[in-house]
C-alpha atoms as a PDB file:
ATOM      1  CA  UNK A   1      33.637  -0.151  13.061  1.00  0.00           C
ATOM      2  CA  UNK A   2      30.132  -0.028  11.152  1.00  0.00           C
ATOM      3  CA  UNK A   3      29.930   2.067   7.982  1.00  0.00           C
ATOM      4  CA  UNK A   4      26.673   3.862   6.948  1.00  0.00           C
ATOM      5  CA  UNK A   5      25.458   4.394   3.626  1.00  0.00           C
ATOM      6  CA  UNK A   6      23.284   6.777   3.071  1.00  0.00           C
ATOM      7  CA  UNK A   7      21.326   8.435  -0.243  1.00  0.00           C
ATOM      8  CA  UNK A   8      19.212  11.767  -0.350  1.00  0.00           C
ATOM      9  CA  UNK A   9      17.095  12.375  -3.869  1.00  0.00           C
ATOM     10  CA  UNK A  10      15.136  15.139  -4.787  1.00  0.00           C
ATOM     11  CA  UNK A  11      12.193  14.813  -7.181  1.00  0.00           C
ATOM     12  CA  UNK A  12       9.721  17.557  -8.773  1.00  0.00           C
ATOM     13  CA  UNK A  13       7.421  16.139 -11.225  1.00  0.00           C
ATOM     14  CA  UNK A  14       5.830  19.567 -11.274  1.00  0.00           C
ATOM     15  CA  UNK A  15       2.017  19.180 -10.775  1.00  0.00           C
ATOM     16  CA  UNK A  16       2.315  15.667 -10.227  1.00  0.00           C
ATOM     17  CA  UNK A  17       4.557  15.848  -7.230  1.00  0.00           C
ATOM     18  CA  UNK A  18       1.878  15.950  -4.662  1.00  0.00           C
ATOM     19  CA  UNK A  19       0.223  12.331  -5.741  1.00  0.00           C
ATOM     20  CA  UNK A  20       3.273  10.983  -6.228  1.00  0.00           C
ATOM     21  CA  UNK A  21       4.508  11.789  -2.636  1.00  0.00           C
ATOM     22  CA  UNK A  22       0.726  10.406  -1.579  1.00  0.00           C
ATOM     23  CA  UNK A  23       1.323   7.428  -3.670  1.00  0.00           C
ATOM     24  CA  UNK A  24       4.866   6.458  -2.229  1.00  0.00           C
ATOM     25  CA  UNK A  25       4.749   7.630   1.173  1.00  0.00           C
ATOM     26  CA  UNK A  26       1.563   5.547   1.978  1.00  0.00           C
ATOM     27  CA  UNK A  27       3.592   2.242   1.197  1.00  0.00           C
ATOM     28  CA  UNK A  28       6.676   3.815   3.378  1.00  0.00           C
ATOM     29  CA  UNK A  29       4.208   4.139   6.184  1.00  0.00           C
ATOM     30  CA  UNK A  30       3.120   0.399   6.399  1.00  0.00           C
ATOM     31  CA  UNK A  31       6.447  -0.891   6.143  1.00  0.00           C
ATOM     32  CA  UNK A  32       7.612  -0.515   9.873  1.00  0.00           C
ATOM     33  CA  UNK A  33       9.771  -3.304   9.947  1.00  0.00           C
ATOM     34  CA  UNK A  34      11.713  -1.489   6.612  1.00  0.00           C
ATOM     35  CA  UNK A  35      15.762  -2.743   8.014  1.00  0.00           C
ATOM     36  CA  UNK A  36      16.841   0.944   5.694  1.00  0.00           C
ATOM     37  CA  UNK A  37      16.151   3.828   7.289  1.00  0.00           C
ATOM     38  CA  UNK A  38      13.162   5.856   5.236  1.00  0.00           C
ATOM     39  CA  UNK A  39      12.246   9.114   5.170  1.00  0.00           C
ATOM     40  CA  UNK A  40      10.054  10.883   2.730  1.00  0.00           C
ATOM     41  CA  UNK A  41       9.410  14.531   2.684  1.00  0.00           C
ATOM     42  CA  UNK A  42       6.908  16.514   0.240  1.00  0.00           C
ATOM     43  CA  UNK A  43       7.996  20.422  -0.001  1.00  0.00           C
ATOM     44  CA  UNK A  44       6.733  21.139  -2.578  1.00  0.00           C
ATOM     45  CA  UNK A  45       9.504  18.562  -4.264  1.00  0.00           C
ATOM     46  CA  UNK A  46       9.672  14.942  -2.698  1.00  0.00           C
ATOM     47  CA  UNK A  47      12.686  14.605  -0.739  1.00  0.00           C
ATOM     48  CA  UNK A  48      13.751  10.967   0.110  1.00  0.00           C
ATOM     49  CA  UNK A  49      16.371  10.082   2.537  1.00  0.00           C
ATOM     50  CA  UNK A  50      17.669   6.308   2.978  1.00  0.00           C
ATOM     51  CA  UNK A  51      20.190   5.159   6.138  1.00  0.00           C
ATOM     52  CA  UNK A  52      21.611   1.384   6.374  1.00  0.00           C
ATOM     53  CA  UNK A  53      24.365   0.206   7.503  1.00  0.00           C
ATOM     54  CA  UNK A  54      24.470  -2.736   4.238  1.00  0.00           C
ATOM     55  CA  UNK A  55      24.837  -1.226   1.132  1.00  0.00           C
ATOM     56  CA  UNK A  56      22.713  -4.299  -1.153  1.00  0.00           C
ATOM     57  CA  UNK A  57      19.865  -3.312   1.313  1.00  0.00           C
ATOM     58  CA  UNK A  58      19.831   0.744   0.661  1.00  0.00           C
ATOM     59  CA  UNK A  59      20.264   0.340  -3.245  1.00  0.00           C
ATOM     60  CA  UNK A  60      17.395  -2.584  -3.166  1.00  0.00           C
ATOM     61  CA  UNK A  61      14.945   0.065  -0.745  1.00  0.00           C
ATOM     62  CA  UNK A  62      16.153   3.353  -3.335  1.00  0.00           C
ATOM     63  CA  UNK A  63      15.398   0.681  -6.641  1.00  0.00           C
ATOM     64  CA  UNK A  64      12.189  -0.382  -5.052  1.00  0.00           C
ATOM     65  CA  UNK A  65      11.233   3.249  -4.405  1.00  0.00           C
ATOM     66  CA  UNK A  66      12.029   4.926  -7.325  1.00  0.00           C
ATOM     67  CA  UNK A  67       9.840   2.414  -9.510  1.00  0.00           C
ATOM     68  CA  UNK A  68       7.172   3.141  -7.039  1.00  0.00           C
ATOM     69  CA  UNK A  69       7.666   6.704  -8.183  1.00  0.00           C
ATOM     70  CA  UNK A  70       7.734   6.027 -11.899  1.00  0.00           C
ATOM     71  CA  UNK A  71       4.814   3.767 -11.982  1.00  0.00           C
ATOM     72  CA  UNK A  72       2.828   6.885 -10.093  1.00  0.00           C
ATOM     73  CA  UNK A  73       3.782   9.023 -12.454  1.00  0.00           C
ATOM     74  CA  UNK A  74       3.278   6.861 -15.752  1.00  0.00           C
ATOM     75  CA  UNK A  75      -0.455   6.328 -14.148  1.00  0.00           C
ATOM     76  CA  UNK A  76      -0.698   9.735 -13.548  1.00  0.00           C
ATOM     77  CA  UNK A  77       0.102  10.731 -16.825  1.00  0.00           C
ATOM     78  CA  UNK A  78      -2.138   7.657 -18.184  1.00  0.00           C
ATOM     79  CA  UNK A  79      -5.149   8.892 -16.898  1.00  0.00           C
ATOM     80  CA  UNK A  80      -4.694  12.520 -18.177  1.00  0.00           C
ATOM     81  CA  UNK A  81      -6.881  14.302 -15.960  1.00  0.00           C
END
């Protein structure tokens, strides 16, 4: 029997959601070979799904892409445009 794990995470960053789902969703795209299921969703809020079947490699893919997030938003809010 194989077990899935999976993970869903909403984020709204308010006016800032928009670049941040540019930001992270561009580095989801060129990772093809990604072994965790991604997908990443912008309504308005970001909406991240992950899928594996190992647990170590959805909580390293959800770790890598929330700091992704977090550095987008602490540059965002760096810049202060």
């Amino acid at each position: 029997m194989t077990l899935n794990f999976s993970a869903k995470i909403i984020i709204d960053a308010n006016d800032k959601t928009r670049a941040i789902y540019d930001s992270v969703n561009t580095d989801n795209e060129f990772y093809p070979e990604n072994p965790v299921k991604t997908e990443i969703k912008f309504n308005e809020k970001i909406s991240i799904s992950v899928e594996s079947e190992h647990l170590p490699h959805l909580r390293a893919n959800l770790n890598s892409t929330l700091r992704l997030i977090q550095v987008s938003y602490d540059s965002i809010e760096s810049v202060k445009i």
